[in-house]
PDB file of N, CA and C in Angstrom:
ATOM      1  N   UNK A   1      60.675  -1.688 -52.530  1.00  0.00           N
ATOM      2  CA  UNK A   1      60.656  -1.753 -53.965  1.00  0.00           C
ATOM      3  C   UNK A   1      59.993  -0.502 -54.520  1.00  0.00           C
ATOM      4  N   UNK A   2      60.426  -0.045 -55.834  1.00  0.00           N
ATOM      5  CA  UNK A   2      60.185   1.389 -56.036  1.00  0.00           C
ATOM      6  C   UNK A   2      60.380   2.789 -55.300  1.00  0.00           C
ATOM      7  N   UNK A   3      59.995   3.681 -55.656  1.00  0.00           N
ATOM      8  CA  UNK A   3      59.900   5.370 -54.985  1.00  0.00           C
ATOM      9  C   UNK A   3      59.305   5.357 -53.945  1.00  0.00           C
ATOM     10  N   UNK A   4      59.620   5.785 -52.865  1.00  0.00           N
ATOM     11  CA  UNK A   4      58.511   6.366 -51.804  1.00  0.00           C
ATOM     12  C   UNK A   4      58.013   7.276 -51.885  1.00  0.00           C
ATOM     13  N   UNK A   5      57.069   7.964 -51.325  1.00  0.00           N
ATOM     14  CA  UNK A   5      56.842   9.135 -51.726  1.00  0.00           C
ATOM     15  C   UNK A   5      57.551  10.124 -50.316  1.00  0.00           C
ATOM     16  N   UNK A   6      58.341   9.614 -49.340  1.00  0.00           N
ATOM     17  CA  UNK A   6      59.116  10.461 -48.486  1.00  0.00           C
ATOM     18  C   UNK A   6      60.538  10.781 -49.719  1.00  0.00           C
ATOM     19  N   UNK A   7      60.884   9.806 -50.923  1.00  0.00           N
ATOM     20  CA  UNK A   7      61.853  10.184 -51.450  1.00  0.00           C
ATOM     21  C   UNK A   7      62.249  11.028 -52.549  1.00  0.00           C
ATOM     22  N   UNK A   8      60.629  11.434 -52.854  1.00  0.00           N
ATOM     23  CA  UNK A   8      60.298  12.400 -54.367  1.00  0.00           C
ATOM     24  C   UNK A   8      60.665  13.812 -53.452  1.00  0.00           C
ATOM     25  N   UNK A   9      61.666  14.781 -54.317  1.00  0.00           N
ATOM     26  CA  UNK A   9      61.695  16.103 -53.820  1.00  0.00           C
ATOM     27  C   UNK A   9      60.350  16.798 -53.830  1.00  0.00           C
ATOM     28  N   UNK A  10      60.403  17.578 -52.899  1.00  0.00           N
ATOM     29  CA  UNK A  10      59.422  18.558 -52.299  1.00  0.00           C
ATOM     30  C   UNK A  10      58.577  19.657 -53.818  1.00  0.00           C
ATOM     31  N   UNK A  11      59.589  20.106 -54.460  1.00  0.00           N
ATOM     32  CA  UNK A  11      59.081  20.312 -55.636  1.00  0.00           C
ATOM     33  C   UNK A  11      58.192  19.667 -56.875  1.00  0.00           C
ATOM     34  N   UNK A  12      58.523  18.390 -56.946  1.00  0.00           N
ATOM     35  CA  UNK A  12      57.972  17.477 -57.993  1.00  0.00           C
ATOM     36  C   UNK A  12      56.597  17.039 -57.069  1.00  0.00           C
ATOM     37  N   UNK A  13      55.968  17.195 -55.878  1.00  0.00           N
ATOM     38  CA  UNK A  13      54.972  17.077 -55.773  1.00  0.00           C
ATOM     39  C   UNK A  13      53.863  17.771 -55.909  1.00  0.00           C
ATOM     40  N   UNK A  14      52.900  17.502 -56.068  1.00  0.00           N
ATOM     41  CA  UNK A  14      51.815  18.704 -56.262  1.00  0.00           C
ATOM     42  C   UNK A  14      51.483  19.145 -54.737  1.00  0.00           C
ATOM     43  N   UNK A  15      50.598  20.145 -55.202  1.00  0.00           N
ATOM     44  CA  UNK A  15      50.533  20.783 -53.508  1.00  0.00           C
ATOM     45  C   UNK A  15      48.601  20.307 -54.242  1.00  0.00           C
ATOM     46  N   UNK A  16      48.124  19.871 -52.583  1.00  0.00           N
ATOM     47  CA  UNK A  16      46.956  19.649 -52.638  1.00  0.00           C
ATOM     48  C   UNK A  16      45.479  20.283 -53.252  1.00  0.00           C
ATOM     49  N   UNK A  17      45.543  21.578 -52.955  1.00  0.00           N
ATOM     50  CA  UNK A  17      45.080  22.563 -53.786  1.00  0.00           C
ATOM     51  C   UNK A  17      44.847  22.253 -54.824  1.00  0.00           C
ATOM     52  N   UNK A  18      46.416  21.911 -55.841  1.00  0.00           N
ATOM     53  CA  UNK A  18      45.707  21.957 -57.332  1.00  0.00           C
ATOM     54  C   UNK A  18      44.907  20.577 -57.959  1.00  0.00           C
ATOM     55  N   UNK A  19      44.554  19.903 -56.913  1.00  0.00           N
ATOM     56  CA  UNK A  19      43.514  18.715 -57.467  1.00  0.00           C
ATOM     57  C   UNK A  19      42.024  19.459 -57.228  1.00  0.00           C
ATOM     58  N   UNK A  20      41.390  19.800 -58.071  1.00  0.00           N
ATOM     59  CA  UNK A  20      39.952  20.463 -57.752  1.00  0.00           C
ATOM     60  C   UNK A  20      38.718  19.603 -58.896  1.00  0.00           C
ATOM     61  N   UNK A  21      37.832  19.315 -57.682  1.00  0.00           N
ATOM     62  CA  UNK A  21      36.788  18.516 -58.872  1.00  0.00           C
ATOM     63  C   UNK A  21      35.705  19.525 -59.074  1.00  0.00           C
ATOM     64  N   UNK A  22      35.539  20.415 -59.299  1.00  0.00           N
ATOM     65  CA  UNK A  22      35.113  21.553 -60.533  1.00  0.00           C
ATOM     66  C   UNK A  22      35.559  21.080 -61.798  1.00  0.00           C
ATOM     67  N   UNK A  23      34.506  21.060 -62.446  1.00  0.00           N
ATOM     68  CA  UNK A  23      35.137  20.615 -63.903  1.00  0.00           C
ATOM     69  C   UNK A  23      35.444  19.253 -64.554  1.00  0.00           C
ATOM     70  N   UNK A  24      35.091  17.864 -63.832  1.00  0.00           N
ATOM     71  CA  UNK A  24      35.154  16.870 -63.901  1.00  0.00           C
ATOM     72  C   UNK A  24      34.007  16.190 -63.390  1.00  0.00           C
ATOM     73  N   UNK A  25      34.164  14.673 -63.912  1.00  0.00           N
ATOM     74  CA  UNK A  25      32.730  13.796 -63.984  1.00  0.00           C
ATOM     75  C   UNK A  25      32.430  13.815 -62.386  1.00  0.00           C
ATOM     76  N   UNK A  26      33.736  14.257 -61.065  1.00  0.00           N
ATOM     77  CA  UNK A  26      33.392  13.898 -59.697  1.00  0.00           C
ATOM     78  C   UNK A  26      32.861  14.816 -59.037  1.00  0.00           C
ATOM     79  N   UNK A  27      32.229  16.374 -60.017  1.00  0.00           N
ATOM     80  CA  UNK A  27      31.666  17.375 -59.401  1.00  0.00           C
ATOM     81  C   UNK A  27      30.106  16.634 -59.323  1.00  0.00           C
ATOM     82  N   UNK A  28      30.136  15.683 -60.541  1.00  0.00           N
ATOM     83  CA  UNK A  28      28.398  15.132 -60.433  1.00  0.00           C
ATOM     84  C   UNK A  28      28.080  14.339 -59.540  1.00  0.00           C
ATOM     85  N   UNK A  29      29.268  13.248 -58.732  1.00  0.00           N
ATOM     86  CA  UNK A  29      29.317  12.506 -58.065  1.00  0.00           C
ATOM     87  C   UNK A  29      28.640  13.381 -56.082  1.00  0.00           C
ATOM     88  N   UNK A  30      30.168  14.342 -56.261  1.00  0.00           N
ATOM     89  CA  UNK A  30      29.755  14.900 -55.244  1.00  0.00           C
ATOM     90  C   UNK A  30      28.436  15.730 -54.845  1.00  0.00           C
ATOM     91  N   UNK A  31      28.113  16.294 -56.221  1.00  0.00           N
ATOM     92  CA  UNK A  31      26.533  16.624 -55.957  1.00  0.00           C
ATOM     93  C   UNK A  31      25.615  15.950 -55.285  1.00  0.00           C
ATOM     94  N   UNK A  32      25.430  14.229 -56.101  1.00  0.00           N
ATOM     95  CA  UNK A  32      24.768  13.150 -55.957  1.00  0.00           C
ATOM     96  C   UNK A  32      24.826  13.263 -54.008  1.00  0.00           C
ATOM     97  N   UNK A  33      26.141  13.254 -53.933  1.00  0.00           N
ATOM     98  CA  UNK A  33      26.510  12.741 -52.098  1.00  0.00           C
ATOM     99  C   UNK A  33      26.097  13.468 -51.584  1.00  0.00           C
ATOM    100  N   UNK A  34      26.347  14.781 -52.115  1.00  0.00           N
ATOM    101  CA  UNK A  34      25.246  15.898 -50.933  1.00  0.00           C
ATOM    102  C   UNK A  34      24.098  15.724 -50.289  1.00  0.00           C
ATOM    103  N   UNK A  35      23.304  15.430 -51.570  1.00  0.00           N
ATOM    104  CA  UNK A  35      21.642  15.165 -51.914  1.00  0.00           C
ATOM    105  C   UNK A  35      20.949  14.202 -50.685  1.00  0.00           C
ATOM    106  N   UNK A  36      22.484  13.558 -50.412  1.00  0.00           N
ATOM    107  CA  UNK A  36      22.428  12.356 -49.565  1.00  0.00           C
ATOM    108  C   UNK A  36      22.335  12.710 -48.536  1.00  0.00           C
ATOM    109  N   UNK A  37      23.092  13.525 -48.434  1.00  0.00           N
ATOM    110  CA  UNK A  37      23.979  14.355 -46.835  1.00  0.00           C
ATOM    111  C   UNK A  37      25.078  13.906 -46.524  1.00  0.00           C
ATOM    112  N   UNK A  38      25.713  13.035 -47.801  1.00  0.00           N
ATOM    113  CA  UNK A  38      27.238  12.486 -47.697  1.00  0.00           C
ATOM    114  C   UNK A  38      27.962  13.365 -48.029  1.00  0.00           C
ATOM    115  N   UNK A  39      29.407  13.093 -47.983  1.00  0.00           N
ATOM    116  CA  UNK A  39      30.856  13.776 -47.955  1.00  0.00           C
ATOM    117  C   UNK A  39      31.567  12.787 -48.299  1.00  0.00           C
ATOM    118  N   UNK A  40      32.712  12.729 -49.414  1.00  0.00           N
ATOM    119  CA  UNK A  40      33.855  12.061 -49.790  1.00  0.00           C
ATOM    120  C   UNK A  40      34.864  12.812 -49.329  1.00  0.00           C
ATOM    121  N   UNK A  41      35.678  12.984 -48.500  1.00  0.00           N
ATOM    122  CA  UNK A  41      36.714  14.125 -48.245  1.00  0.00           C
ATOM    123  C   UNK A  41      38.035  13.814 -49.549  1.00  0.00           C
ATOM    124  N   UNK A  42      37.719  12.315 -49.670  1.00  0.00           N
ATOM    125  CA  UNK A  42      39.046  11.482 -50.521  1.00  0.00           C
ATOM    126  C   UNK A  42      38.668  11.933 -51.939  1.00  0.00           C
ATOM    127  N   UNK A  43      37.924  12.110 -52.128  1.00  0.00           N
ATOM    128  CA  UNK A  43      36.887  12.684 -53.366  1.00  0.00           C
ATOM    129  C   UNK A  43      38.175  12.549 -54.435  1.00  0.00           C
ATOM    130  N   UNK A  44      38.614  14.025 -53.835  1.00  0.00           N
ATOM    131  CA  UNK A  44      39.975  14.857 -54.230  1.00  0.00           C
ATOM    132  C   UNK A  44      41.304  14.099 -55.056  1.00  0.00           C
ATOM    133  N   UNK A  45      40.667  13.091 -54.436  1.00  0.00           N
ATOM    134  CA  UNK A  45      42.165  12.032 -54.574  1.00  0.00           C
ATOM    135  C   UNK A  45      42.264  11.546 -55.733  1.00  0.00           C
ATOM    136  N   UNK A  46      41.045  11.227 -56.670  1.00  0.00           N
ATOM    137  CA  UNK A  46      40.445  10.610 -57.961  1.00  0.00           C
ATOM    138  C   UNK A  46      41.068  11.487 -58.841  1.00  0.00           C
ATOM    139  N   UNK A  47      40.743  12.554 -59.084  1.00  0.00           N
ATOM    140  CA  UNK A  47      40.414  13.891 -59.863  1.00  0.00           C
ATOM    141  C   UNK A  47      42.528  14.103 -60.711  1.00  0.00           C
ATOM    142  N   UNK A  48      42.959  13.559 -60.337  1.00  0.00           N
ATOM    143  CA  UNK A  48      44.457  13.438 -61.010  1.00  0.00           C
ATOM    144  C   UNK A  48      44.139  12.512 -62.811  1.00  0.00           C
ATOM    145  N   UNK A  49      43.118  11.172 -62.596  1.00  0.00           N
ATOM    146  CA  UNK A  49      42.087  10.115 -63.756  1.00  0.00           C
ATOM    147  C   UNK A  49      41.852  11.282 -64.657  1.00  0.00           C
ATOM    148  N   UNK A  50      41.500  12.519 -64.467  1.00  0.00           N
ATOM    149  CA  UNK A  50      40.246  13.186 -65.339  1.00  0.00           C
ATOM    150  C   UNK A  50      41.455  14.543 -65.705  1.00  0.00           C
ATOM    151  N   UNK A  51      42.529  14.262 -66.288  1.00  0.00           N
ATOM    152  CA  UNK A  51      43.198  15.049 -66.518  1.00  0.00           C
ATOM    153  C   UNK A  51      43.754  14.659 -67.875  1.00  0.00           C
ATOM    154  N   UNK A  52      43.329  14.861 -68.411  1.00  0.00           N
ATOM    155  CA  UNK A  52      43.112  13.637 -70.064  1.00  0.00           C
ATOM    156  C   UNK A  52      44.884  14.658 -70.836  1.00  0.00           C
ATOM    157  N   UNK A  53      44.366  15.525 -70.934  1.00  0.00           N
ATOM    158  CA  UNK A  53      44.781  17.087 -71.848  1.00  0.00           C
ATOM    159  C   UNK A  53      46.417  16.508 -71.381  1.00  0.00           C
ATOM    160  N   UNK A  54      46.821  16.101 -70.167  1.00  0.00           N
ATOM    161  CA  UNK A  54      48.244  16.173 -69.481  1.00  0.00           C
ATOM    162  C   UNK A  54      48.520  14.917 -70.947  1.00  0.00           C
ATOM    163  N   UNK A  55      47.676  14.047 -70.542  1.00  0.00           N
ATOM    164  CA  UNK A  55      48.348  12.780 -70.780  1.00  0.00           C
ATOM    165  C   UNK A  55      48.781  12.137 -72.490  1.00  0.00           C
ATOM    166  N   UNK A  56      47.707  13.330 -72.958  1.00  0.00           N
ATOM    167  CA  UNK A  56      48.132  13.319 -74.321  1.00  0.00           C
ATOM    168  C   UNK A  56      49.258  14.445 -74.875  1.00  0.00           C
ATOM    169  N   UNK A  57      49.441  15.287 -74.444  1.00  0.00           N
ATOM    170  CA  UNK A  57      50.723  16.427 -74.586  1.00  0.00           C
ATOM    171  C   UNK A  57      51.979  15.243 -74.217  1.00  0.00           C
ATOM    172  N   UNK A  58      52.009  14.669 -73.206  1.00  0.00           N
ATOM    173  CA  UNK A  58      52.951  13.808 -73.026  1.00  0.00           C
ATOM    174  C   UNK A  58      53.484  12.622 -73.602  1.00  0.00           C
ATOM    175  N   UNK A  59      52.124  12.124 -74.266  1.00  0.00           N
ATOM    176  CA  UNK A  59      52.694  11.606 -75.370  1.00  0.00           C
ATOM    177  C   UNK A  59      52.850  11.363 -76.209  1.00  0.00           C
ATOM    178  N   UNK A  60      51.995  12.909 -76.923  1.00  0.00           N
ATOM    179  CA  UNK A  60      52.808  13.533 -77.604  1.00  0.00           C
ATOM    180  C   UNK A  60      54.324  13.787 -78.065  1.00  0.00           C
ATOM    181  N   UNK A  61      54.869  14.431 -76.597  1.00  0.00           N
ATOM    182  CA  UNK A  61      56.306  14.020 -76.787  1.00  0.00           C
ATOM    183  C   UNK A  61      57.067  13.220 -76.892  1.00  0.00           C
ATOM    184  N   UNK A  62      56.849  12.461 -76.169  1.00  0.00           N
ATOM    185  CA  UNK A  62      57.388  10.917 -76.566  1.00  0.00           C
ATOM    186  C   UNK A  62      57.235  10.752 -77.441  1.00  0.00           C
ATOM    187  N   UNK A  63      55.969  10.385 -77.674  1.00  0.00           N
ATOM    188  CA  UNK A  63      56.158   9.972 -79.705  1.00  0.00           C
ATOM    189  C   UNK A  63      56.983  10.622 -80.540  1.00  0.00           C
ATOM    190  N   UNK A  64      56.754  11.988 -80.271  1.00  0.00           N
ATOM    191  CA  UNK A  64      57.645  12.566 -81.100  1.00  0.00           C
ATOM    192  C   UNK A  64      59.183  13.077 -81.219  1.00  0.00           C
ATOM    193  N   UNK A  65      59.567  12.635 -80.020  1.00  0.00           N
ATOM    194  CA  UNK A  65      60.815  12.746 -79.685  1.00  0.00           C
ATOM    195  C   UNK A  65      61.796  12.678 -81.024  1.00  0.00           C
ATOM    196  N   UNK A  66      62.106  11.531 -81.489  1.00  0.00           N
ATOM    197  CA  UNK A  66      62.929  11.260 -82.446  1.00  0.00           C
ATOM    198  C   UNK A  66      62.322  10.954 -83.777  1.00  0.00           C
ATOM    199  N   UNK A  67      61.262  11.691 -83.978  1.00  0.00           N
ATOM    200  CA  UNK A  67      60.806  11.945 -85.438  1.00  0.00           C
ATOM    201  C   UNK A  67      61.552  12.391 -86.204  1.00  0.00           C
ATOM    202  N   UNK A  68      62.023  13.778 -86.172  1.00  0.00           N
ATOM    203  CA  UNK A  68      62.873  14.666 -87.090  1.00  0.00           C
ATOM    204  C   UNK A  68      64.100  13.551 -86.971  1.00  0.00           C
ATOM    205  N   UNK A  69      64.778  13.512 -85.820  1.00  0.00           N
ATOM    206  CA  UNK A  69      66.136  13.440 -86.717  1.00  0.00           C
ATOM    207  C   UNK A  69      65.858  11.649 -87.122  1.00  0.00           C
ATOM    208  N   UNK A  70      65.063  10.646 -87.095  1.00  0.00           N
ATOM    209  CA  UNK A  70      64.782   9.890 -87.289  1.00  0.00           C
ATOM    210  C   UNK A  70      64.513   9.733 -89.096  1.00  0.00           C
ATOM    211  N   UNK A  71      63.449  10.735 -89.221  1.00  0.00           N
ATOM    212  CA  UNK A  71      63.722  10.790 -90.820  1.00  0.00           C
ATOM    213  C   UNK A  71      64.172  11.523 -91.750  1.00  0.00           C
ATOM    214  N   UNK A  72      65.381  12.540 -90.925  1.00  0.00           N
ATOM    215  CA  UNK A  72      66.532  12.863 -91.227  1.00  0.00           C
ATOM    216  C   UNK A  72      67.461  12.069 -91.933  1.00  0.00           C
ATOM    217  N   UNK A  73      67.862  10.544 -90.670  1.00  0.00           N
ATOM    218  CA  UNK A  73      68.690   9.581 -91.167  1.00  0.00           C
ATOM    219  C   UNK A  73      68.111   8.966 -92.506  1.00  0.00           C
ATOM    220  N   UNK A  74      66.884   8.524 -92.349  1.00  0.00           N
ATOM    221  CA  UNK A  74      66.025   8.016 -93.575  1.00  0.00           C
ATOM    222  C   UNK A  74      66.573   8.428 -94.565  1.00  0.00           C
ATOM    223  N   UNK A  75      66.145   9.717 -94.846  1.00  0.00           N
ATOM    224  CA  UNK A  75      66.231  10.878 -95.903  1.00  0.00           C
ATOM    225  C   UNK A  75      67.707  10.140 -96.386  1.00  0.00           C
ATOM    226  N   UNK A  76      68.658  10.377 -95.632  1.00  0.00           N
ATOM    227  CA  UNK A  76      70.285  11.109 -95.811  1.00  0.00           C
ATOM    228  C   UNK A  76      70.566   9.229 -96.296  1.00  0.00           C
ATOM    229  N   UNK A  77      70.288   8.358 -95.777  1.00  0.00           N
ATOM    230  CA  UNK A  77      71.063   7.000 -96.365  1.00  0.00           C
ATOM    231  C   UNK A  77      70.073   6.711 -97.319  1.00  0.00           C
ATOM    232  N   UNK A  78      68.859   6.931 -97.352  1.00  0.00           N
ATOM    233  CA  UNK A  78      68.170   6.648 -99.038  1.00  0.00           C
ATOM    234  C   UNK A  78      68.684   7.152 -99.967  1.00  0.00           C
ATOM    235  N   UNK A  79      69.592   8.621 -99.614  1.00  0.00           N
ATOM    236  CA  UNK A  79      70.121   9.319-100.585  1.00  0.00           C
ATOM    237  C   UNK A  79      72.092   8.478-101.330  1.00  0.00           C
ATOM    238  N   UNK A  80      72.388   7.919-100.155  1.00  0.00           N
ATOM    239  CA  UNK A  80      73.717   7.742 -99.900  1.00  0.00           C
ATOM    240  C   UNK A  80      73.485   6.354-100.943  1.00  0.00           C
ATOM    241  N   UNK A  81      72.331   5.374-100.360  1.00  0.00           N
ATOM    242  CA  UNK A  81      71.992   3.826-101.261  1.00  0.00           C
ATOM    243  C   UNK A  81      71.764   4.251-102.498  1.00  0.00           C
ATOM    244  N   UNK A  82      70.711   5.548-102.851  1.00  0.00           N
ATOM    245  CA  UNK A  82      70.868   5.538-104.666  1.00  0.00           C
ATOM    246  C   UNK A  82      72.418   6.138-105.292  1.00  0.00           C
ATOM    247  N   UNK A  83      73.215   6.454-104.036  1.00  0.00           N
ATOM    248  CA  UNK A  83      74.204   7.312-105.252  1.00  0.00           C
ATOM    249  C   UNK A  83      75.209   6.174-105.200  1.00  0.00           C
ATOM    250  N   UNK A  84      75.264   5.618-104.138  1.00  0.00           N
ATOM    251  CA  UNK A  84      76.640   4.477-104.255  1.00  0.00           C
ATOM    252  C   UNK A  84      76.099   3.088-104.552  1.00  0.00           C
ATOM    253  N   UNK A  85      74.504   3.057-104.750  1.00  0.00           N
ATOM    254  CA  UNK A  85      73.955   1.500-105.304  1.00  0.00           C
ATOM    255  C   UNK A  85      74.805   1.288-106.624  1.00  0.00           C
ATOM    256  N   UNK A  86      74.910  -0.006-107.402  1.00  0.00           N
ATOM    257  CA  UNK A  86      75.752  -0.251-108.365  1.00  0.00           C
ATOM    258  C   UNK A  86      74.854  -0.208-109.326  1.00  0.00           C
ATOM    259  N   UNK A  87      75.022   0.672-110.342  1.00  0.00           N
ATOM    260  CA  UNK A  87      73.976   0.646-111.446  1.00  0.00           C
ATOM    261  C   UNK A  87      74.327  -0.212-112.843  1.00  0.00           C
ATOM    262  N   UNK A  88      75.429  -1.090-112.263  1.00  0.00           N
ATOM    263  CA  UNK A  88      75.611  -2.002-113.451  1.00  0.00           C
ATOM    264  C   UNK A  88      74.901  -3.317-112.974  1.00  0.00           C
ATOM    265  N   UNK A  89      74.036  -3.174-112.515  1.00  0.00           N
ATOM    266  CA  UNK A  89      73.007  -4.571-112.129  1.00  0.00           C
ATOM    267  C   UNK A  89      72.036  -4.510-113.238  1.00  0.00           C
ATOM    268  N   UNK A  90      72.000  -5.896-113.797  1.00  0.00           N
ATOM    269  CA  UNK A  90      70.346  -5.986-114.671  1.00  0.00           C
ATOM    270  C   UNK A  90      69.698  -6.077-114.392  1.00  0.00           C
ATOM    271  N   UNK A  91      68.788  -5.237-114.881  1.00  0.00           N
ATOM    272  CA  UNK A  91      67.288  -6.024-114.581  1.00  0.00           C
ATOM    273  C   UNK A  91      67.275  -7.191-114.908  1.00  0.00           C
ATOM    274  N   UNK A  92      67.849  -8.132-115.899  1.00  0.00           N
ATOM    275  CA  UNK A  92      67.042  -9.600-115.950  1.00  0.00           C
ATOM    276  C   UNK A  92      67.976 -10.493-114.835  1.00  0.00           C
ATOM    277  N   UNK A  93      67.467 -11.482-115.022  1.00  0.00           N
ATOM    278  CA  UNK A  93      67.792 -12.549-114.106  1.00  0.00           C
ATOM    279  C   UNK A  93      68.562 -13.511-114.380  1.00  0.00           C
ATOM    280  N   UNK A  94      70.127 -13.519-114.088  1.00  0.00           N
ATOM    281  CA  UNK A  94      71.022 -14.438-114.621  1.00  0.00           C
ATOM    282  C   UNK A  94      70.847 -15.631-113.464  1.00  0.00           C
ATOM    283  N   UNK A  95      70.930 -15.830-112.856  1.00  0.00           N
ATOM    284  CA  UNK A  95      70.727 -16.688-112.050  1.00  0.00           C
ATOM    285  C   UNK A  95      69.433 -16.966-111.287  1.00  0.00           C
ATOM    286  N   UNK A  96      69.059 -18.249-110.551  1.00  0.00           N
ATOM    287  CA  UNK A  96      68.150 -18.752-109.936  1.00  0.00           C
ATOM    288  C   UNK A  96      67.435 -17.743-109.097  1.00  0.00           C
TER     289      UNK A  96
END
């Protein structure tokens, strides 16, 4: 069930390298472990969480995908309902 990861092309994966915890809450962590005389080798593995900047550009786009031509259409049939609405309607109220 779902993707494997033997089935994602070779390109769409990241190469290990670019996960680096410099610069994130797990550089404080790993400090802490030193202090210890510990090592997380998996550390690395977290550090994809603390990539905030990706996740809002993305949806970003999404959201905004179909803005424009979205209130494009708006625009263009609000325009189409006042010119072909029937302007022989009353205002008062003949019926119930």
């Amino acid at each position: 069930m779902g993707v494997k990861w033997e089935d994602i092309p070779k390109e769409y994966k990241p190469h290990w390298s670019s996960w680096k915890i410099e610069g994130t809450a797990l550089e404080d962590v790993q400090k802490r472990l030193g202090k210890m005389g510990l090592k997380d080798p998996w550390l690395r593995n977290e550090v994809w969480s603390y990539r905030v900047p990706d996740r809002f550009t993305n949806f970003s786009k999404i959201g905004s995908r179909g803005m424009v031509s979205g209130f494009v259409l708006f625009a263009g049939l609000l325009v189409v309902e006042k010119l072909f609405s029937s302007s022989s309607k009353s205002s008062s109220s003949d019926h119930h």
